[in-house]
N, C-alpha and C. Protein backbone atom coordinates (compact mmCIF):
# COMPACT_ATOMS: atom_id res chain seq x y z
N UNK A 1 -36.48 -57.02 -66.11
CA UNK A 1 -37.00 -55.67 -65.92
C UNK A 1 -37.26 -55.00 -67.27
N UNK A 2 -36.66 -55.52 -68.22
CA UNK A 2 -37.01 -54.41 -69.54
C UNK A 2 -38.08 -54.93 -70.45
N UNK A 3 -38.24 -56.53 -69.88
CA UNK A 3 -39.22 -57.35 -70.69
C UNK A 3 -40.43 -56.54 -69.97
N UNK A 4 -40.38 -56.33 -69.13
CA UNK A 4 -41.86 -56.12 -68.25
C UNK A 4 -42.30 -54.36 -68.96
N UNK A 5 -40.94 -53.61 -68.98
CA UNK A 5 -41.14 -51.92 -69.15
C UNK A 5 -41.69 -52.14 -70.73
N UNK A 6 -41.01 -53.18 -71.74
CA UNK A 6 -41.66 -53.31 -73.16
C UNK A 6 -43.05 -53.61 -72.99
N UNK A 7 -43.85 -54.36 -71.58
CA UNK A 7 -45.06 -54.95 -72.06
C UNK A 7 -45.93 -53.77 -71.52
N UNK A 8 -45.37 -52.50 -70.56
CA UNK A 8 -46.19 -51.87 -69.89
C UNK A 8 -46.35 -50.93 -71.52
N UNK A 9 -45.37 -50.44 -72.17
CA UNK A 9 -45.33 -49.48 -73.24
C UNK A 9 -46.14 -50.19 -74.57
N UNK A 10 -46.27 -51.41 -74.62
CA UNK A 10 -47.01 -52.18 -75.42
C UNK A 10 -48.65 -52.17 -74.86
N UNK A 11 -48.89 -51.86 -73.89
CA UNK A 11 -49.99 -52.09 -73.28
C UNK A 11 -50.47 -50.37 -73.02
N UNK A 12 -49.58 -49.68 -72.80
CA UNK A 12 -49.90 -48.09 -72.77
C UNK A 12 -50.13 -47.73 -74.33
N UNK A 13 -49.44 -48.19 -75.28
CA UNK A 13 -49.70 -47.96 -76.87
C UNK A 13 -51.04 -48.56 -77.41
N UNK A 14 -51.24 -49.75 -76.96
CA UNK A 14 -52.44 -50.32 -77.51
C UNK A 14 -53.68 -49.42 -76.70
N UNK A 15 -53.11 -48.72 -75.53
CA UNK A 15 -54.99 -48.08 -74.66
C UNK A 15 -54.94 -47.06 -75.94
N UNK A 16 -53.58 -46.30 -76.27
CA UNK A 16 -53.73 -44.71 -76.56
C UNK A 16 -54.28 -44.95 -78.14
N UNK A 17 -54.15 -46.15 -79.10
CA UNK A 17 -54.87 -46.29 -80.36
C UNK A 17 -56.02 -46.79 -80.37
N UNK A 18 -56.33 -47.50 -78.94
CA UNK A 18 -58.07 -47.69 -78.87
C UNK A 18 -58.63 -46.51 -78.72
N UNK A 19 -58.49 -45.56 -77.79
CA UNK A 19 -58.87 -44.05 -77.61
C UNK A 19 -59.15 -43.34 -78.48
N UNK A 20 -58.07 -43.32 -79.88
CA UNK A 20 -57.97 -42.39 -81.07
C UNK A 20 -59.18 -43.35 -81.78
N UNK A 21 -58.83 -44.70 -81.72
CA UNK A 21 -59.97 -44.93 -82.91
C UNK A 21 -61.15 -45.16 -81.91
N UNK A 22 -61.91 -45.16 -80.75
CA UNK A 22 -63.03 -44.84 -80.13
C UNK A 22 -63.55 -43.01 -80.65
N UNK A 23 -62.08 -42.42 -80.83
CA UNK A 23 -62.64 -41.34 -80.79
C UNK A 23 -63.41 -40.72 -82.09
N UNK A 24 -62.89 -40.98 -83.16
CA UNK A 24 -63.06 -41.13 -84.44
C UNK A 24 -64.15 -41.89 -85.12
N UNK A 25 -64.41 -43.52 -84.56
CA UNK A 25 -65.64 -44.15 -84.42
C UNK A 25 -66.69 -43.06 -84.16
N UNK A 26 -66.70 -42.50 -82.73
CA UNK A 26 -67.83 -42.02 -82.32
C UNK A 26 -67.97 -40.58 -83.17
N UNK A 27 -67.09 -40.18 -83.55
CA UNK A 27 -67.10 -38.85 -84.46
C UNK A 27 -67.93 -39.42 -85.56
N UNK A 28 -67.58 -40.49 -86.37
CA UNK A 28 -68.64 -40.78 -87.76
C UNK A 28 -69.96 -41.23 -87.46
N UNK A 29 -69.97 -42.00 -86.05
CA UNK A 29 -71.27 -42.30 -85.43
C UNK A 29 -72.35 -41.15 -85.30
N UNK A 30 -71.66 -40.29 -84.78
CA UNK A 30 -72.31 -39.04 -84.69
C UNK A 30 -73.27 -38.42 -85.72
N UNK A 31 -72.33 -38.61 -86.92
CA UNK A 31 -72.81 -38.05 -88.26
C UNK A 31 -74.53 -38.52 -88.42
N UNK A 32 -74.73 -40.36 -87.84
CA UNK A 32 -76.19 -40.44 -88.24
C UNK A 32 -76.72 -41.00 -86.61
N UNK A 33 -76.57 -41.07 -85.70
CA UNK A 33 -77.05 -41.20 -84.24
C UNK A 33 -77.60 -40.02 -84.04
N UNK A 34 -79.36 -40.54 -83.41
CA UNK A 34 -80.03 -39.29 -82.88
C UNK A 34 -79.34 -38.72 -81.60
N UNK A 35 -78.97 -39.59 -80.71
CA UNK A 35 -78.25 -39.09 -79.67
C UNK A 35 -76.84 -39.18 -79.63
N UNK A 36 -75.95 -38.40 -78.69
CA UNK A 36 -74.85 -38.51 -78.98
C UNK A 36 -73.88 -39.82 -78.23
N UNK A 37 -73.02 -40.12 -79.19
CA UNK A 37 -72.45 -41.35 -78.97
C UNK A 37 -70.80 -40.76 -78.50
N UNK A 38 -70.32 -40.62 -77.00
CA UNK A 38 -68.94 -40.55 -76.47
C UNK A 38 -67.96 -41.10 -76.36
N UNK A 39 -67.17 -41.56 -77.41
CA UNK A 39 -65.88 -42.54 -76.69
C UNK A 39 -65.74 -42.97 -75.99
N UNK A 40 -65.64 -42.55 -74.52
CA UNK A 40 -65.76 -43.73 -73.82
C UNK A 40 -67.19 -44.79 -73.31
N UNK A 41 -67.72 -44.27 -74.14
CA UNK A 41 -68.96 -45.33 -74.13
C UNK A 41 -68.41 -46.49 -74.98
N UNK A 42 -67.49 -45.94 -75.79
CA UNK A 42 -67.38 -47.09 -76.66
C UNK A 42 -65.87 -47.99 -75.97
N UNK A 43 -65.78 -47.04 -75.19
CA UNK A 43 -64.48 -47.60 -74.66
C UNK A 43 -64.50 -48.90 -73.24
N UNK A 44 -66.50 -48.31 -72.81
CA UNK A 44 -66.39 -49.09 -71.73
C UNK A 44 -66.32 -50.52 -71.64
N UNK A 45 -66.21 -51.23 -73.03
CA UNK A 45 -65.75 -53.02 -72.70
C UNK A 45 -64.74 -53.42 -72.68
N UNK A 46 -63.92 -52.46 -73.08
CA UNK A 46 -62.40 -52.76 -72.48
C UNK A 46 -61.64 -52.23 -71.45
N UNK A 47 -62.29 -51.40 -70.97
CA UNK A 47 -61.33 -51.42 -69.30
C UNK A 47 -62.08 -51.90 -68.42
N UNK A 48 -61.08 -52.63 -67.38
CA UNK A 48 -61.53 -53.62 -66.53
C UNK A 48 -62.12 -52.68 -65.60
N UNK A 49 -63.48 -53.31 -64.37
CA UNK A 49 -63.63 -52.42 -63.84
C UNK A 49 -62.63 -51.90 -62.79
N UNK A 50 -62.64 -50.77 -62.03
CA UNK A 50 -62.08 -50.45 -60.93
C UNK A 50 -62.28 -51.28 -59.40
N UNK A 51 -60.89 -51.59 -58.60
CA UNK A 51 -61.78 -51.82 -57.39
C UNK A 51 -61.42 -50.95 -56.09
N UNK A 52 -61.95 -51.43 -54.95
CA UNK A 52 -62.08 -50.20 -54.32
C UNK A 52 -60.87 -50.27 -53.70
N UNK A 53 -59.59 -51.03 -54.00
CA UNK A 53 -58.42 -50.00 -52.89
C UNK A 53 -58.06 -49.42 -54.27
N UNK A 54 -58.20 -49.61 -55.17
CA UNK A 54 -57.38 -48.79 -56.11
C UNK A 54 -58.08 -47.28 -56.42
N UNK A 55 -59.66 -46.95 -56.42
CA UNK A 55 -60.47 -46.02 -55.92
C UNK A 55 -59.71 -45.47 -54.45
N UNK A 56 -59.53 -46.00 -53.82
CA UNK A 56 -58.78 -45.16 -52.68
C UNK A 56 -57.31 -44.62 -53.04
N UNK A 57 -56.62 -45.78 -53.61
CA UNK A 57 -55.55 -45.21 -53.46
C UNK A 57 -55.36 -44.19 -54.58
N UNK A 58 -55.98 -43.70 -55.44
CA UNK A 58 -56.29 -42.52 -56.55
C UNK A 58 -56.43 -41.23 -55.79
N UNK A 59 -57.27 -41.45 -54.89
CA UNK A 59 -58.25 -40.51 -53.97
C UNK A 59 -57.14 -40.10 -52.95
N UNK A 60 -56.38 -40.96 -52.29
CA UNK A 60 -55.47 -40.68 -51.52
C UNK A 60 -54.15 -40.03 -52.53
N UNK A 61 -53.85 -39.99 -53.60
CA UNK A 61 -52.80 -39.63 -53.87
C UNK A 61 -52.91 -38.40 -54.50
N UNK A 62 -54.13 -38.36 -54.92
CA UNK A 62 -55.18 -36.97 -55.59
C UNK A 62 -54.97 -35.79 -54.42
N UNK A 63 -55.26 -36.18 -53.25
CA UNK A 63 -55.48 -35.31 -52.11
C UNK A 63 -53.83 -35.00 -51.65
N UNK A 64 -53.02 -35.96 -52.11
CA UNK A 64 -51.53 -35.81 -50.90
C UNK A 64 -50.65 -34.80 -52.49
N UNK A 65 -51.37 -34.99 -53.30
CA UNK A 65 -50.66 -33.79 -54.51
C UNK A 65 -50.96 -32.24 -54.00
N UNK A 66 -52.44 -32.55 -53.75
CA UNK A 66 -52.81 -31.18 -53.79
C UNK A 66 -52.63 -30.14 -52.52
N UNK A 67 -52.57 -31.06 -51.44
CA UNK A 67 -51.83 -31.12 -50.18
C UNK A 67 -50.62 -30.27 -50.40
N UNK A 68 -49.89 -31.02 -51.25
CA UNK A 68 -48.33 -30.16 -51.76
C UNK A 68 -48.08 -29.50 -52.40
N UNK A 69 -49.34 -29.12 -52.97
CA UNK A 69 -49.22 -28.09 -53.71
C UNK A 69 -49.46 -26.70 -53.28
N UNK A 70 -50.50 -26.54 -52.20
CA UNK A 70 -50.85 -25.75 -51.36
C UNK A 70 -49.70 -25.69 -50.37
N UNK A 71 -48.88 -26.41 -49.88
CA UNK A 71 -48.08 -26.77 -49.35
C UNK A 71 -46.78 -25.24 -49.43
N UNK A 72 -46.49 -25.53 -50.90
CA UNK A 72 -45.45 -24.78 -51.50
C UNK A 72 -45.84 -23.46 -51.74
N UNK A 73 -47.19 -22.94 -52.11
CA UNK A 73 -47.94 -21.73 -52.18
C UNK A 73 -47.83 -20.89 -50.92
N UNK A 74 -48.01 -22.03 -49.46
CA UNK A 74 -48.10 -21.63 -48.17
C UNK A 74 -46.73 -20.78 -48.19
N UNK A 75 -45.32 -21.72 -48.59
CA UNK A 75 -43.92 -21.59 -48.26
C UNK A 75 -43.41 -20.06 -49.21
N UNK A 76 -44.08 -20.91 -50.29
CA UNK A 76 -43.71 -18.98 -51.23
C UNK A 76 -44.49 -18.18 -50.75
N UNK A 77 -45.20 -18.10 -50.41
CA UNK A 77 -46.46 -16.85 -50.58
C UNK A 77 -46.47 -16.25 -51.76
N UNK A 78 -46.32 -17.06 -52.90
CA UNK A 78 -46.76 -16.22 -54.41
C UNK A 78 -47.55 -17.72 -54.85
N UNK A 79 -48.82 -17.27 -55.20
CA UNK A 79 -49.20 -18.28 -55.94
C UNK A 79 -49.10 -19.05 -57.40
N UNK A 80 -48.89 -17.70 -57.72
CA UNK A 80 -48.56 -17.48 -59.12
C UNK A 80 -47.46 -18.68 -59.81
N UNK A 81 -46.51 -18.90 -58.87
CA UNK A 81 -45.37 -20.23 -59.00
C UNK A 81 -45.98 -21.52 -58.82
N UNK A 82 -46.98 -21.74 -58.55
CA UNK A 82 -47.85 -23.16 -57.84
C UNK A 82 -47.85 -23.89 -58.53
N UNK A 83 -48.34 -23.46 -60.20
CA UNK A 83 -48.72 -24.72 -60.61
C UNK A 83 -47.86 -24.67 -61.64
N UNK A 84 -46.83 -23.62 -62.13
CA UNK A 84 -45.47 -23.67 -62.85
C UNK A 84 -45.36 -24.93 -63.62
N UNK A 85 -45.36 -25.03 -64.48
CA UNK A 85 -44.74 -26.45 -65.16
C UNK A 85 -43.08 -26.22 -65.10
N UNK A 86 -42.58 -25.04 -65.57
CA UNK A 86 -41.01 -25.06 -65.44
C UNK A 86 -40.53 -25.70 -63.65
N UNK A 87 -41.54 -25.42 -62.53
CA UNK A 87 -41.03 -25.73 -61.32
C UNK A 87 -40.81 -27.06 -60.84
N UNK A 88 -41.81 -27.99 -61.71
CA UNK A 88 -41.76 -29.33 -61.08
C UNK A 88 -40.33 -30.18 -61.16
């Protein structure tokens, strides 16, 4: 179990320094490209594509958040507490 949590944090570290240097790439790109060049354009040959239960199950978990979130707004009747970061 900890070999696997090192390879997920090895694999979450390597997306978050492709990102910074996509982002930075496309920042100096910018400097002489007539059009503009976005990070994740540059990012799109390395993520695999999506497939569709994992498109669902995003979509489904997107909707059962927000579900509960409205949820708790219903129960307080203050909205103002909803999206609280101190509440979660």
């Amino acid at each position: 179990m900890e070999f696997s949590a090192m390879v997920d944090a090895l694999k979450e570290a390597d997306a978050h320094r492709r990102e910074e240097t996509a982002y930075w790439v496309s920042r100096i790109m910018n400097c002489f490209a007539s059009k503009p060049i976005k990070p994740a354009d540059l990012l799109e040959p390395f993520r695999p594509p999506k497939t569709s239960a994992e498109i669902v199950n995003e979509r489904n978990e997107f909707f059962k958040n927000f579900y509960n979130q409205r949820k708790e707004v219903k129960a307080d009747g203050d909205s103002s507490t909803a999206f609280d970061k101190n509440k979660r």
